[in-house]
C-alpha atoms as a PDB file:
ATOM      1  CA  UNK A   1     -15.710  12.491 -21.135  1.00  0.00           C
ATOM      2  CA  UNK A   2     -18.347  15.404 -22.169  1.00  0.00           C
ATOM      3  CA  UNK A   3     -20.408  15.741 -24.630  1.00  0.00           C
ATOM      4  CA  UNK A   4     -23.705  13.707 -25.690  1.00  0.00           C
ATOM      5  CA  UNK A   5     -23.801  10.357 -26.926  1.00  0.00           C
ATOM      6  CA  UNK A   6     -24.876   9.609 -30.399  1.00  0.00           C
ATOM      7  CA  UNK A   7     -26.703   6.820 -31.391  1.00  0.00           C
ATOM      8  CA  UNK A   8     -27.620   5.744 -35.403  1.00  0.00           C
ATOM      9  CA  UNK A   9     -29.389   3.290 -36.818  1.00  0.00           C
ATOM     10  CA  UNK A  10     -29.690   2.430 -40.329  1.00  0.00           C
ATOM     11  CA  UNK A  11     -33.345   2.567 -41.432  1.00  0.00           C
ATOM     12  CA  UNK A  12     -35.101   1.364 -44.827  1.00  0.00           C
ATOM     13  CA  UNK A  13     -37.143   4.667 -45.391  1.00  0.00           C
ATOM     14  CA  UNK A  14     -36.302   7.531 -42.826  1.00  0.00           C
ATOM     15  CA  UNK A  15     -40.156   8.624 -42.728  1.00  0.00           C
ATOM     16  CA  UNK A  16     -41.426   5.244 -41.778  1.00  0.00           C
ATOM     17  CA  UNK A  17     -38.872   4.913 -39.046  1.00  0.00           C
ATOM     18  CA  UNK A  18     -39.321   8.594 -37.815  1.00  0.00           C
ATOM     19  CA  UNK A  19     -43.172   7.980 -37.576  1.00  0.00           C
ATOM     20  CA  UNK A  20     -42.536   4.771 -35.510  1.00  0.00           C
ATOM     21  CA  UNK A  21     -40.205   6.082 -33.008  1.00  0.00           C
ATOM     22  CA  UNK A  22     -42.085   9.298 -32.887  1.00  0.00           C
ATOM     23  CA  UNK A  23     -45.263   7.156 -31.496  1.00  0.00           C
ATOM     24  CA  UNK A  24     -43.005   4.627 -29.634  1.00  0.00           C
ATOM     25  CA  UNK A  25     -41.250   7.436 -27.580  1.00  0.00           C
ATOM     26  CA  UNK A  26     -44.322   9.673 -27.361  1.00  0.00           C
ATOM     27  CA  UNK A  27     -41.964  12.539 -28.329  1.00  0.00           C
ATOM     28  CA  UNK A  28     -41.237  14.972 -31.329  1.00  0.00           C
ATOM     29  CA  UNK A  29     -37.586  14.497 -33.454  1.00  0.00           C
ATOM     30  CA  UNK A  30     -35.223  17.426 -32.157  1.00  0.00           C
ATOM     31  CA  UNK A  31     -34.044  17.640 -36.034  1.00  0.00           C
ATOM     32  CA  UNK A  32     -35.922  16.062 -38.916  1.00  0.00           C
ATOM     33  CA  UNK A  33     -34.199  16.654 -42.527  1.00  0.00           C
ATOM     34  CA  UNK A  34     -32.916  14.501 -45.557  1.00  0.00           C
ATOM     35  CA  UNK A  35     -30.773  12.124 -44.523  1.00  0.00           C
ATOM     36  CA  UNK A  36     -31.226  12.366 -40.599  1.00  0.00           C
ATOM     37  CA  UNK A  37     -34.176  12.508 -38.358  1.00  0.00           C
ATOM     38  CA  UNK A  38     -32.821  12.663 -34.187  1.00  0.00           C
ATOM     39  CA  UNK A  39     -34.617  11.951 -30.842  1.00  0.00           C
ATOM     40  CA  UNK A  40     -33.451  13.086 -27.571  1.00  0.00           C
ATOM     41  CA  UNK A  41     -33.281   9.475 -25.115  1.00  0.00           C
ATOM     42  CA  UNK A  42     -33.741   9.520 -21.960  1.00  0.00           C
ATOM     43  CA  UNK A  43     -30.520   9.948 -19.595  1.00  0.00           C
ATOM     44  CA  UNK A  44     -29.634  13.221 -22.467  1.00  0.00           C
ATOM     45  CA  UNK A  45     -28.149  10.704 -25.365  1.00  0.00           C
ATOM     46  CA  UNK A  46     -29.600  11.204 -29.058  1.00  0.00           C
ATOM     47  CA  UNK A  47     -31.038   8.623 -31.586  1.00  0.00           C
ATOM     48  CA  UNK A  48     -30.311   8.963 -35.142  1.00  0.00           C
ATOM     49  CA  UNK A  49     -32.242   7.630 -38.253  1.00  0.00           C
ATOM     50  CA  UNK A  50     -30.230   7.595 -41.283  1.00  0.00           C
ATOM     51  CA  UNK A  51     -31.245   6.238 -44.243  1.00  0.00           C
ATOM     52  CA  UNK A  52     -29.403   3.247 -45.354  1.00  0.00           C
ATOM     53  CA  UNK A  53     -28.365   5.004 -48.935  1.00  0.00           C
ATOM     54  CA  UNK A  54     -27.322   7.771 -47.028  1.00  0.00           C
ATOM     55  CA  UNK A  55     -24.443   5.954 -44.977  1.00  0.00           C
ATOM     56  CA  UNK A  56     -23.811   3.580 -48.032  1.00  0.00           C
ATOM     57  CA  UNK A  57     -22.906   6.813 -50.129  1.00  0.00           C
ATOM     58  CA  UNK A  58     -21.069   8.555 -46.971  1.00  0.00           C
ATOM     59  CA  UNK A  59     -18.571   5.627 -47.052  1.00  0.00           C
ATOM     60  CA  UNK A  60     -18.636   3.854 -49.890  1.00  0.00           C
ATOM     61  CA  UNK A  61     -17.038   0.440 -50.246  1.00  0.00           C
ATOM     62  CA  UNK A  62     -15.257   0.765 -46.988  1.00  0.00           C
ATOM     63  CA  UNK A  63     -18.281  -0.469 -45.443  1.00  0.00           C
ATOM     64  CA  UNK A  64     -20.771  -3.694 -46.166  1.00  0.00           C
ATOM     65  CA  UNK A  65     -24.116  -2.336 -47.494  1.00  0.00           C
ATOM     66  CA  UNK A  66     -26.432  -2.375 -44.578  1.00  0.00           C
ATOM     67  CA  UNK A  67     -29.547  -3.179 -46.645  1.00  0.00           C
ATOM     68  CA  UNK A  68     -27.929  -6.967 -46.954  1.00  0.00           C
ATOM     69  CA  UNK A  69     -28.096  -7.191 -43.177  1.00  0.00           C
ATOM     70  CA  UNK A  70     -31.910  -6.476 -43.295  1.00  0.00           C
ATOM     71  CA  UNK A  71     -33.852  -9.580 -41.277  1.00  0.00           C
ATOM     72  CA  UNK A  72     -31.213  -9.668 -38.404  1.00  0.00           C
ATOM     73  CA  UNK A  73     -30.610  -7.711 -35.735  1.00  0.00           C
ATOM     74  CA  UNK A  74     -28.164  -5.288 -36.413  1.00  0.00           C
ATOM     75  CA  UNK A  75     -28.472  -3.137 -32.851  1.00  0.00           C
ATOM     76  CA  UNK A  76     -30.090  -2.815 -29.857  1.00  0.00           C
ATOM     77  CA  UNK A  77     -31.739  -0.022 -28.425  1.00  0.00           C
ATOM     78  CA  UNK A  78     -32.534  -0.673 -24.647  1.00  0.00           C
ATOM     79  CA  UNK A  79     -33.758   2.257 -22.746  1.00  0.00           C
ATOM     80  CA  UNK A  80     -34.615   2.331 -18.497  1.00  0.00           C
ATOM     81  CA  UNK A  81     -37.966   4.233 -18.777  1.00  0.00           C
ATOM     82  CA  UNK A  82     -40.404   4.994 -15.939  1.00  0.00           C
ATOM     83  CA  UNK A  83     -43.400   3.058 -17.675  1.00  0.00           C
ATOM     84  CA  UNK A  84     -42.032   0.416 -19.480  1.00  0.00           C
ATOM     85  CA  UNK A  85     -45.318  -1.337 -20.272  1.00  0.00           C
ATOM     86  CA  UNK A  86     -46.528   1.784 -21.957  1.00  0.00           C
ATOM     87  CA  UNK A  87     -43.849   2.283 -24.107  1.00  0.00           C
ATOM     88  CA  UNK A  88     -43.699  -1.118 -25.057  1.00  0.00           C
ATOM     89  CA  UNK A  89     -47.785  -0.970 -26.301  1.00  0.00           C
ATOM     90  CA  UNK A  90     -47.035   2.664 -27.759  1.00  0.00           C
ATOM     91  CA  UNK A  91     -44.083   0.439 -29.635  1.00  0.00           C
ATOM     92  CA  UNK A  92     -46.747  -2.733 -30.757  1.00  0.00           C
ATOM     93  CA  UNK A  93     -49.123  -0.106 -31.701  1.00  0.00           C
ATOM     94  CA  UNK A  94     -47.091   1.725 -33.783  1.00  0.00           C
ATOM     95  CA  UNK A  95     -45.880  -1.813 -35.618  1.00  0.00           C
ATOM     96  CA  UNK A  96     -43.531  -3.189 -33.883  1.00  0.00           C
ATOM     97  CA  UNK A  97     -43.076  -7.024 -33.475  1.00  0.00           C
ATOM     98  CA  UNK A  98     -43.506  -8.227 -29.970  1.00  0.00           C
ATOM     99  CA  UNK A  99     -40.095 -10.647 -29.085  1.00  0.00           C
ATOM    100  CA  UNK A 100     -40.986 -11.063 -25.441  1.00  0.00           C
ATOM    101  CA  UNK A 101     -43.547  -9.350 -23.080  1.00  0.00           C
ATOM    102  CA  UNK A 102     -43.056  -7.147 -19.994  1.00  0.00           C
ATOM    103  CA  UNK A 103     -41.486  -9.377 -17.029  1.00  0.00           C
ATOM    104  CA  UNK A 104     -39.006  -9.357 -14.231  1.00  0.00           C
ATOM    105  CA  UNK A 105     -35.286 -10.491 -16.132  1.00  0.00           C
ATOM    106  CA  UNK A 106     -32.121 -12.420 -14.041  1.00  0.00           C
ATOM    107  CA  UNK A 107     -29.723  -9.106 -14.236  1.00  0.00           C
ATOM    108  CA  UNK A 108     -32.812  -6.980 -12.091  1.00  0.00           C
ATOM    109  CA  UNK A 109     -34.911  -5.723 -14.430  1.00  0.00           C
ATOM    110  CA  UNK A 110     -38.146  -5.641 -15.862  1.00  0.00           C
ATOM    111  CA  UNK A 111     -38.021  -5.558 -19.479  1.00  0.00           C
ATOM    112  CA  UNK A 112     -39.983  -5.687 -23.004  1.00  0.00           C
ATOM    113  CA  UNK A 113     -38.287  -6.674 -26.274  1.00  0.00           C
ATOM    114  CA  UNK A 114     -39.766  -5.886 -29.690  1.00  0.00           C
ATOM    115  CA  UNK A 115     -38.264  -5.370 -33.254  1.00  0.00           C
ATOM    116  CA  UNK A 116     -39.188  -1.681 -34.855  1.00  0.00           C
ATOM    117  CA  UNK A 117     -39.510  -1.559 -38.568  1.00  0.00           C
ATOM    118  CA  UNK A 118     -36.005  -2.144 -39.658  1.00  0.00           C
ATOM    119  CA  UNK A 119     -35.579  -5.116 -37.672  1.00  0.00           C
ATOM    120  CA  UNK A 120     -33.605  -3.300 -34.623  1.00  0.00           C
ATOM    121  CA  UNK A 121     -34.385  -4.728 -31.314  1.00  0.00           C
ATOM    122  CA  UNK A 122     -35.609  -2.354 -28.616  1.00  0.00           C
ATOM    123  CA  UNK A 123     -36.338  -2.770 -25.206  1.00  0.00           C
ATOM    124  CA  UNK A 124     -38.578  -0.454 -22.612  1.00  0.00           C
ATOM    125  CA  UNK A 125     -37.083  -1.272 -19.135  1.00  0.00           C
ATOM    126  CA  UNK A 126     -37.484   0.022 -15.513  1.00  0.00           C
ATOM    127  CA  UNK A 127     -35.081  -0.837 -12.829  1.00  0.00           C
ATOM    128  CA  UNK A 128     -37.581  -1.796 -10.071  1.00  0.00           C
ATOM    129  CA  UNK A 129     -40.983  -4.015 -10.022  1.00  0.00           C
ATOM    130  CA  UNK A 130     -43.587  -2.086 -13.125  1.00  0.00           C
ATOM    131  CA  UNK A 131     -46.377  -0.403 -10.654  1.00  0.00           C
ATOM    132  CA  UNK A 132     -48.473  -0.490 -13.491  1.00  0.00           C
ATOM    133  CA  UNK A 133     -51.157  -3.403 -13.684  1.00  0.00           C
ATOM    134  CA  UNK A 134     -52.363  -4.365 -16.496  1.00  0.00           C
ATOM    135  CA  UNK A 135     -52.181  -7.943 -19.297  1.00  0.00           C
ATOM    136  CA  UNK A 136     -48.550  -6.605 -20.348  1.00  0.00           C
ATOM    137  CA  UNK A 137     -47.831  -7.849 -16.066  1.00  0.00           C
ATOM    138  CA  UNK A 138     -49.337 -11.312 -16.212  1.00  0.00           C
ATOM    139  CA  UNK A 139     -46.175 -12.762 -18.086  1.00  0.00           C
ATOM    140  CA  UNK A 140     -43.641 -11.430 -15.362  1.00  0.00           C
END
């Protein structure tokens, strides 16, 4: 199947949520305009921002308002990164909520869970042992 993988999560307030993932990914939104702001992921797929308005006007009352859902955990954006503890600080720093530090999980990795500003879960992992030391290691 070609083609690039799309990813979009309903945000509150698309600048907020564009600021936060711009510090949490340490990288610069391939398209930021009304209604959409887009990161490249790693592994080539795309994250999208869209505001919740935006999607609530797109399709009406086909669709439960996702502004009712805010407080739980609508998605979850787990990405296998090189560095996971330093995306997962970059992540705290920028205001996320920490869920559960940096340490070694049953299916093989090592993994960080926080919740951005929206109340999305995301996850920094690597596949192998973090080479990194530092406090983030002292859980695992």
């Amino acid at each position: 199947m070609p083609g690039t993988a799309h990813f979009i999560l309903y945000v509150a307030e698309q600048r907020r949520s564009a600021a936060f993932y711009a510090a949490a990914l340490a990288a610069v939104p391939r398209l930021d305009v009304p209604g959409m702001t887009e990161f490249l992921l790693p592994g080539g797929a795309v994250l999208g921002l869209m505001p919740e308005a935006a999607i609530e006007r797109l399709l009406g009352p086909a669709l439960a308002k996702p502004s009712s859902a805010r407080g739980a955990p609508r998605a979850e954006l787990y990405l296998l990164v090189p560095e996971p503890a330093h995306f997962h600080a970059r992540a705290l720093a920028a205001g996320a909520k920490e869920l559960s530090p940096l340490m070694q999980r049953s299916w093989g990795h090592r993994a960080a869970y926080s919740l951005d500003p929206d109340g999305h879960v995301l996850a920094f992992a690597s596949e192998g042992p973090e080479r990194q030391e530092g406090p983030a290691n002292a859980a695992g």
